[in-house]
Each structure stands twice: as structure tokens, then as C-alpha cells.
Protein backbone atom coordinates (compact mmCIF):
# COMPACT_ATOMS: atom_id res chain seq x y z
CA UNK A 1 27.77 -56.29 8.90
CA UNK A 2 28.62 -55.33 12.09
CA UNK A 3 26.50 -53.67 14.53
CA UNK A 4 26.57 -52.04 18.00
CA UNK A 5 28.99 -49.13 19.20
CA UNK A 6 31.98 -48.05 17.95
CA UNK A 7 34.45 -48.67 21.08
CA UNK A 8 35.95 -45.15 22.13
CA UNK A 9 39.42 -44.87 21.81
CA UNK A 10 40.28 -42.47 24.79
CA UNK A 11 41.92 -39.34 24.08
CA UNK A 12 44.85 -37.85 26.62
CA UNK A 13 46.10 -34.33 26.18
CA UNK A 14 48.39 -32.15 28.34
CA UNK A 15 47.66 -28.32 29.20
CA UNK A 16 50.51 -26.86 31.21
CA UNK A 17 49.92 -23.03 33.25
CA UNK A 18 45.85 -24.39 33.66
CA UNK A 19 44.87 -23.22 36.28
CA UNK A 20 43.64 -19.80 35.19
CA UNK A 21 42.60 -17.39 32.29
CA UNK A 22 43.77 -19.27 28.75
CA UNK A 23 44.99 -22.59 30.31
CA UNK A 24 41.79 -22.87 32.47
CA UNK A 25 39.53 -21.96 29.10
CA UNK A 26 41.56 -24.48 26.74
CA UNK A 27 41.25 -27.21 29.37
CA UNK A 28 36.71 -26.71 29.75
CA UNK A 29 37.25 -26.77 26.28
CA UNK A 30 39.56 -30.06 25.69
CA UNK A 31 36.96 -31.70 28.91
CA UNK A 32 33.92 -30.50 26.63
CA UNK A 33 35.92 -32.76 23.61
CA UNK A 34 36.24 -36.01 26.19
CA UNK A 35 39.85 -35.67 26.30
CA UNK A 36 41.41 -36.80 29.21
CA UNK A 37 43.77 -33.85 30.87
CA UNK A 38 46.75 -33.57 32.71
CA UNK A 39 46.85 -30.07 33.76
CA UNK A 40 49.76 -28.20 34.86
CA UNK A 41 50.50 -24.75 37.23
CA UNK A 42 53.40 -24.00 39.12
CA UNK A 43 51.55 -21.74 42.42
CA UNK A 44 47.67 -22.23 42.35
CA UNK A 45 47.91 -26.14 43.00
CA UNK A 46 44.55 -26.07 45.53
CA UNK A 47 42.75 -23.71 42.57
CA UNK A 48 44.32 -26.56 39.94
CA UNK A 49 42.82 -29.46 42.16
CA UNK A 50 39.38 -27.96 42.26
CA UNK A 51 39.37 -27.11 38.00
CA UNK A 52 40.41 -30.93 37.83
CA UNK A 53 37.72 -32.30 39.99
CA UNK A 54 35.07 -30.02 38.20
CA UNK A 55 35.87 -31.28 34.82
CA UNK A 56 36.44 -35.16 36.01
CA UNK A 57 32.75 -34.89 37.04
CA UNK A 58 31.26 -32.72 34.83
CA UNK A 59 32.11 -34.02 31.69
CA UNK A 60 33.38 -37.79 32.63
CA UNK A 61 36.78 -37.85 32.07
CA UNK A 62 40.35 -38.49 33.91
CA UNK A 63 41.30 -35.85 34.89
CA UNK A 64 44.84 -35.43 36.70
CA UNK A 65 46.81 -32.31 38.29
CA UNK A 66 50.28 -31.80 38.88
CA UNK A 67 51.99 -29.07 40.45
CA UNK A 68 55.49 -28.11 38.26
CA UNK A 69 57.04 -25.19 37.28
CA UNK A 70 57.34 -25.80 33.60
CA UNK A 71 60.68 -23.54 33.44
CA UNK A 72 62.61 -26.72 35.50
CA UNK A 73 63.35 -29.76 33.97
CA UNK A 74 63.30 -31.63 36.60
CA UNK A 75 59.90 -30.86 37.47
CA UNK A 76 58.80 -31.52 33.83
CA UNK A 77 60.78 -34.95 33.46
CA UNK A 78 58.92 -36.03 36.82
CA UNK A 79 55.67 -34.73 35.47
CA UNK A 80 55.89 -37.09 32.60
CA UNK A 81 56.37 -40.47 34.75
CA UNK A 82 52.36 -39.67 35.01
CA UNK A 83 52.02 -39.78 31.36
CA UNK A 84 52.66 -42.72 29.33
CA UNK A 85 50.45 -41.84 26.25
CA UNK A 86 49.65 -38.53 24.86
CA UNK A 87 47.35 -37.10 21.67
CA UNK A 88 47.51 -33.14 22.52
CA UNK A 89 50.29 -30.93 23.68
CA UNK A 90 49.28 -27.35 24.68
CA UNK A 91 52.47 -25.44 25.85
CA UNK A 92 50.39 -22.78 27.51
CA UNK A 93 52.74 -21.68 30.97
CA UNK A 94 54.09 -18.19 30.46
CA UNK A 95 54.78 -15.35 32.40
CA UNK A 96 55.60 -11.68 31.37
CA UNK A 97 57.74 -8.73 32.57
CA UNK A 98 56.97 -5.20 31.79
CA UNK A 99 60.31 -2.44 32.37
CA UNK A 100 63.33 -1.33 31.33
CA UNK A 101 65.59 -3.72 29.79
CA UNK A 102 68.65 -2.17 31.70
CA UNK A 103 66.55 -2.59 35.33
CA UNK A 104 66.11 -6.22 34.68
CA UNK A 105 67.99 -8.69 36.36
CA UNK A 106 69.61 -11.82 35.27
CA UNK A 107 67.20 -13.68 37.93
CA UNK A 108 64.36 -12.10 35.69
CA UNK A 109 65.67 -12.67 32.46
CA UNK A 110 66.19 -16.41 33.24
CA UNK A 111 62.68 -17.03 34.94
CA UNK A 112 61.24 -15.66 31.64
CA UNK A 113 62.98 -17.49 29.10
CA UNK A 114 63.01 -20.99 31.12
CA UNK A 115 59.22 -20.20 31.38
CA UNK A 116 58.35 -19.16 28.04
CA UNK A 117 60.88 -20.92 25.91
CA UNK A 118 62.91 -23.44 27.45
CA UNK A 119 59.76 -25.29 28.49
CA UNK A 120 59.14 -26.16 25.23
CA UNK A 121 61.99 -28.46 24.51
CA UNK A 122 61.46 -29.73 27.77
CA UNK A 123 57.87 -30.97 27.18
CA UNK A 124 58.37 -31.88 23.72
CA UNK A 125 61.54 -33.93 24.02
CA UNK A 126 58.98 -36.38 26.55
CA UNK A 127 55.94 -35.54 24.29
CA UNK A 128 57.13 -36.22 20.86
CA UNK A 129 58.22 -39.53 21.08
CA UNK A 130 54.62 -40.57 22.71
CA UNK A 131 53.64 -39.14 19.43
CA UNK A 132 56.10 -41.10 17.26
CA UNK A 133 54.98 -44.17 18.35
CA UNK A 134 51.30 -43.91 17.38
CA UNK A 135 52.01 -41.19 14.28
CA UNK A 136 49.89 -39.10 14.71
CA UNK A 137 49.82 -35.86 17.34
CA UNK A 138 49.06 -32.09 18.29
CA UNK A 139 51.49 -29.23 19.77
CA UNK A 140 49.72 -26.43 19.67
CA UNK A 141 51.91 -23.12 21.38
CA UNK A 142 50.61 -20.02 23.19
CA UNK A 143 53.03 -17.29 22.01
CA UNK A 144 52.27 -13.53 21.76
CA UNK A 145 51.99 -10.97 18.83
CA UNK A 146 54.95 -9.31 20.46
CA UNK A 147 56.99 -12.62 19.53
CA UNK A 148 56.23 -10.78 15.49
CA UNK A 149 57.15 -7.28 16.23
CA UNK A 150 58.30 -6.90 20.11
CA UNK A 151 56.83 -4.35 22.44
CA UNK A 152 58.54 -1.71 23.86
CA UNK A 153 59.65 -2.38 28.37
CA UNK A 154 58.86 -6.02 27.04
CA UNK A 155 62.50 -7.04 25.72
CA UNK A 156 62.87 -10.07 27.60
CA UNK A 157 58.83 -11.26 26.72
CA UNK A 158 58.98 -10.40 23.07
CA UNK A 159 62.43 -12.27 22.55
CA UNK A 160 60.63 -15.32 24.50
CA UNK A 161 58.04 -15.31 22.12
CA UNK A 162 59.95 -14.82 18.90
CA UNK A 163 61.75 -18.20 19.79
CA UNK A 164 58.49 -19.91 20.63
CA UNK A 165 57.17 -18.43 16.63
CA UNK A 166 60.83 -20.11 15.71
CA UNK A 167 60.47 -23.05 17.45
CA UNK A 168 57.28 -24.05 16.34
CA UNK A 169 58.22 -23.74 12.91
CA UNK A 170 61.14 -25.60 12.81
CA UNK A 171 59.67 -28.21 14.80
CA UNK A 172 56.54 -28.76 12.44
CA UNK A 173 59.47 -29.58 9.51
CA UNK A 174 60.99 -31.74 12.04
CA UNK A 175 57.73 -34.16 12.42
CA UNK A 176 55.70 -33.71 9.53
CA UNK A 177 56.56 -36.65 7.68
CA UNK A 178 55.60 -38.65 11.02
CA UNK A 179 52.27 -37.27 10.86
CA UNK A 180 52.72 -34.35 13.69
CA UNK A 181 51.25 -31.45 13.23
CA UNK A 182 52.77 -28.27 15.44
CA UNK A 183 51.45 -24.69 15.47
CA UNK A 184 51.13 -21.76 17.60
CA UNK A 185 48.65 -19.04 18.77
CA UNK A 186 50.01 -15.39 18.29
CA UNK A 187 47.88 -13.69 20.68
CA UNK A 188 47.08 -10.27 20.62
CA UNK A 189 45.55 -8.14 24.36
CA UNK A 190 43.52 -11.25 26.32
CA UNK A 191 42.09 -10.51 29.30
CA UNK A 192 43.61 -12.51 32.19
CA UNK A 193 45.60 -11.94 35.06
CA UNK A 194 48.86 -11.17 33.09
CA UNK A 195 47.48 -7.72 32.30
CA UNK A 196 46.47 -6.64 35.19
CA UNK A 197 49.85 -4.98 35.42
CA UNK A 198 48.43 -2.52 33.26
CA UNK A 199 46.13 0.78 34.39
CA UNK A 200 42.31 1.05 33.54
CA UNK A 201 43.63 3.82 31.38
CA UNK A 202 46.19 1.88 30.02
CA UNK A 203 43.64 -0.90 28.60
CA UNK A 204 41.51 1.55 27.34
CA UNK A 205 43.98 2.39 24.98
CA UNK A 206 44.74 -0.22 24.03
CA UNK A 207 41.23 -1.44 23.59
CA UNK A 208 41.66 1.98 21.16
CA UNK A 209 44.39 0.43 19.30
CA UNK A 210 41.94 -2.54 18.27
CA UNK A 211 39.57 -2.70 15.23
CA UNK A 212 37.51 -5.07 16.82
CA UNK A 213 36.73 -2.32 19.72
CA UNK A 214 37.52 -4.66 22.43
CA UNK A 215 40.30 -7.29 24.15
CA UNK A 216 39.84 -10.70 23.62
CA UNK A 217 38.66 -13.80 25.87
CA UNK A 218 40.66 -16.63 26.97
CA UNK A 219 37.22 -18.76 25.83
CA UNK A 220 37.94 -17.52 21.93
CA UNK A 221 42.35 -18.54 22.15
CA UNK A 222 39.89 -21.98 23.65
CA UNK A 223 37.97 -22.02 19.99
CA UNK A 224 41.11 -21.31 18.62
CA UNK A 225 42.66 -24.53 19.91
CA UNK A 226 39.80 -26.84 19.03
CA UNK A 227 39.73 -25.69 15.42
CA UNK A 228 43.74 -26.11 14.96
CA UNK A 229 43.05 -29.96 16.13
CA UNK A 230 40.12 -30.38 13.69
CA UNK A 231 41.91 -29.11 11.10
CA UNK A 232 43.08 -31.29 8.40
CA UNK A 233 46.84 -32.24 9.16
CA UNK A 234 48.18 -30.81 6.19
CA UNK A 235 48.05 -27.16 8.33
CA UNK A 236 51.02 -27.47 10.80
CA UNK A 237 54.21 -24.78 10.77
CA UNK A 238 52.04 -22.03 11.16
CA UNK A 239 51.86 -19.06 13.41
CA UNK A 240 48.27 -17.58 13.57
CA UNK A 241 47.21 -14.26 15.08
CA UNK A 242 44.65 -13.87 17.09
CA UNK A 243 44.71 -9.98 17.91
CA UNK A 244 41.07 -8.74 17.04
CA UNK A 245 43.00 -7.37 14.08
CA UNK A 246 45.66 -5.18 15.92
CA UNK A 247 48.80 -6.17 14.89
């Protein structure tokens, strides 16, 4: 019989648009696990650096920050010459736009899509076949409740979405017999920065609209996460809402 400790096998997971609200909650959360992080934004690369250096010392992990903007793929195949092994993919990154579809320009349109959408084939055509090679893996994707039914002035946002839902679906068929699991977060109202577009009156309506009385935390979409990867691997293809329930 053998005796002593169990070596650690270290654990190395990727949170991209980390630097604030959900990405910044699901990283404490993933540094809380002992994961190792790399830990994406595209802007706030000085508010990044100091998140990364918290964690790395706090909890006693690697912990590495990159400046891309997750929408380029040449940002995201030179963010993944930094990665050569990988247990957790959270596709986090996303922007919004709130107005008419008409008054939106193709700029707009673009910079929402390559955001929301195209970064996900981006990051999992590097990501998967780190995955492939050890059978096993994560891809968890923030999407929206509007990806389910769209929201009106939020065209461009709620089609992003939809394809992320889509994507994550077909994907999980793709790579469950390898023994990848992929799934995605509908969210419903959370309060970060991306809302802040709206009025005080605004989110009181809203927070009207809700049975549970009130918007929702970045730290719960962060429980969220860490239940998906402890669940057994037989859940994957699945799209669950986390809206308080509004939706």
C-alpha cells in the first residue's frame, strides 16, 4: 500500500473578456478551484494585470494575462502560442448594442458578431484539439436569454446569441464521443457594466419583470460555471437559463 500525497495534476483553463463583471467573477471562482488561468480582455489590460496578480498570490496559482480582442483571429491564434495545454474553455467576451436595426451600421454589426460569435470557432478550433489529445475537456459559453426569444433594438445581440445556443449544441454532438462536454449559460438581466446603457427607471422594470424580485450577480453565472464542470459528463449540449425565472 502506498502512502503519502496524491501528486496534483495541475489544472489550466482559459476565461476570455476577464477583466470585469462575469469574466472577473468566473475567473475568483476557477482561482478558488486551483486552476491555473489565462485571462483575456481586449481594453482594460492594466485592470487585467492587477486581477491576474491578485489571484496568482492569493490563491497560488499561474496566473497569465493577455491583451486580445477575441473578435480577431489573429489576436486569438497568437494568444494560443501561450497555451499548450488546456482543461476549461469559458467563451465569456461579448459586447451588446441597443437601437434600431435600420441605424446600425455594418461597422457595428460586424464588431458584434466577430465578438459574440465568431470568437467561438476561433478559440475552439485551438482549444479542442488540446482537448482531443488528453479526452477529456470543458467549453462552457456565456450567451443571453435573448439568443431564445430576441429582444426588441437588440437585433444584432439576439442573432449573436442564437448562434452561440446553435453552436454549442452542435458542437457538444461533435465531441461527445471524445469525452468533451460543451454547454452554455443563457443569462437573463446581470448586473455589470453592459447594462449600464439602461436608465435607473429602466432596470427597475425590469427588476419588475422578474419573479425573483431582483437582477442577478456575475458571482451566481460564477456558481453556475463550477457546477457545469462538476457535473457528471453525461450533461453536455445543453443551454441553461439563468434568468431569476424571467424568461
Amino acid at each position: 500500500m502506498t502512502t503519502g500525497n496524491i501528486p496534483h495534476t495541475p489544472k489550466y483553463a482559459l476565461v476570455t473578456g476577464a477583466s470585469r463583471g462575469i469574466g472577473c467573477a468566473i475567473a475568483e471562482s476557477l482561482a478558488k478551484e486551483k486552476y491555473n488561468l489565462y485571462l483575456t480582455c481586449r481594453h482594460s489590460a492594466d485592470r487585467l494585470s492587477t486581477l491576474a496578480e491578485r489571484l496568482a498570490k492569493q490563491y497560488g496559482i499561474a496566473c497569465t494575462a493577455v491583451t486580445a480582442d477575441m473578435g480577431s483571429p489573429d489576436d486569438v491564434d497568437s494568444l494560443f502560442t501561450h497555451i499548450n495545454t488546456l482543461d476549461v474553455l469559458v467563451n465569456n467576451a461579448g459586447i451588446s448594442y441597443v437601437g434600431l436595426l435600420h441605424e446600425m451600421s455594418v461597422a457595428d454589426w460586424r464588431e458584434v458578431m466577430g465578438t459574440n460569435l465568431d470568437a467561438l470557432f476561433y478559440t475552439c478550433r485551438h482549444a479542442v484539439p488540446l482537448m482531443l489529445t488528453r479526452h477529456s475537456g470543458k467549453i462552457i459559453n456565456i450567451s443571453s436569454v435573448w439568443g431564445n426569444v430576441g429582444a426588441s433594438m437588440e437585433a444584432a445581440y439576439s442573432a449573436s446569441k442564437g448562434g452561440v445556443n446553435s453552436f454549442t449544441r452542435a458542437l457538444a454532438k461533435e465531441l461527445a464521443p471524445s469525452g468533451i462536454q460543451v454547454n452554455a449559460i443563457a443569462c437573463g438581466i446581470i448586473d455589470t457594466d453592459m447594462n449600464k446603457c439602461f436608465s435607473e427607471k429602466e432596470l427597475t422594470a425590469l427588476r419588475d419583470e422578474i419573479p425573483a424580485d431582483r437582477i442577478g450577480q456575475p458571482e451566481e453565472v460564477a456558481r453556475m460555471v463550477l457546477s457545469i464542470l462538476h457535473a457528471p459528463d453525461y450533461l453536455t449540449g445543453q443551454v441553461i437559463t439563468l434568468d431569476g425565472g424571467w424568461i
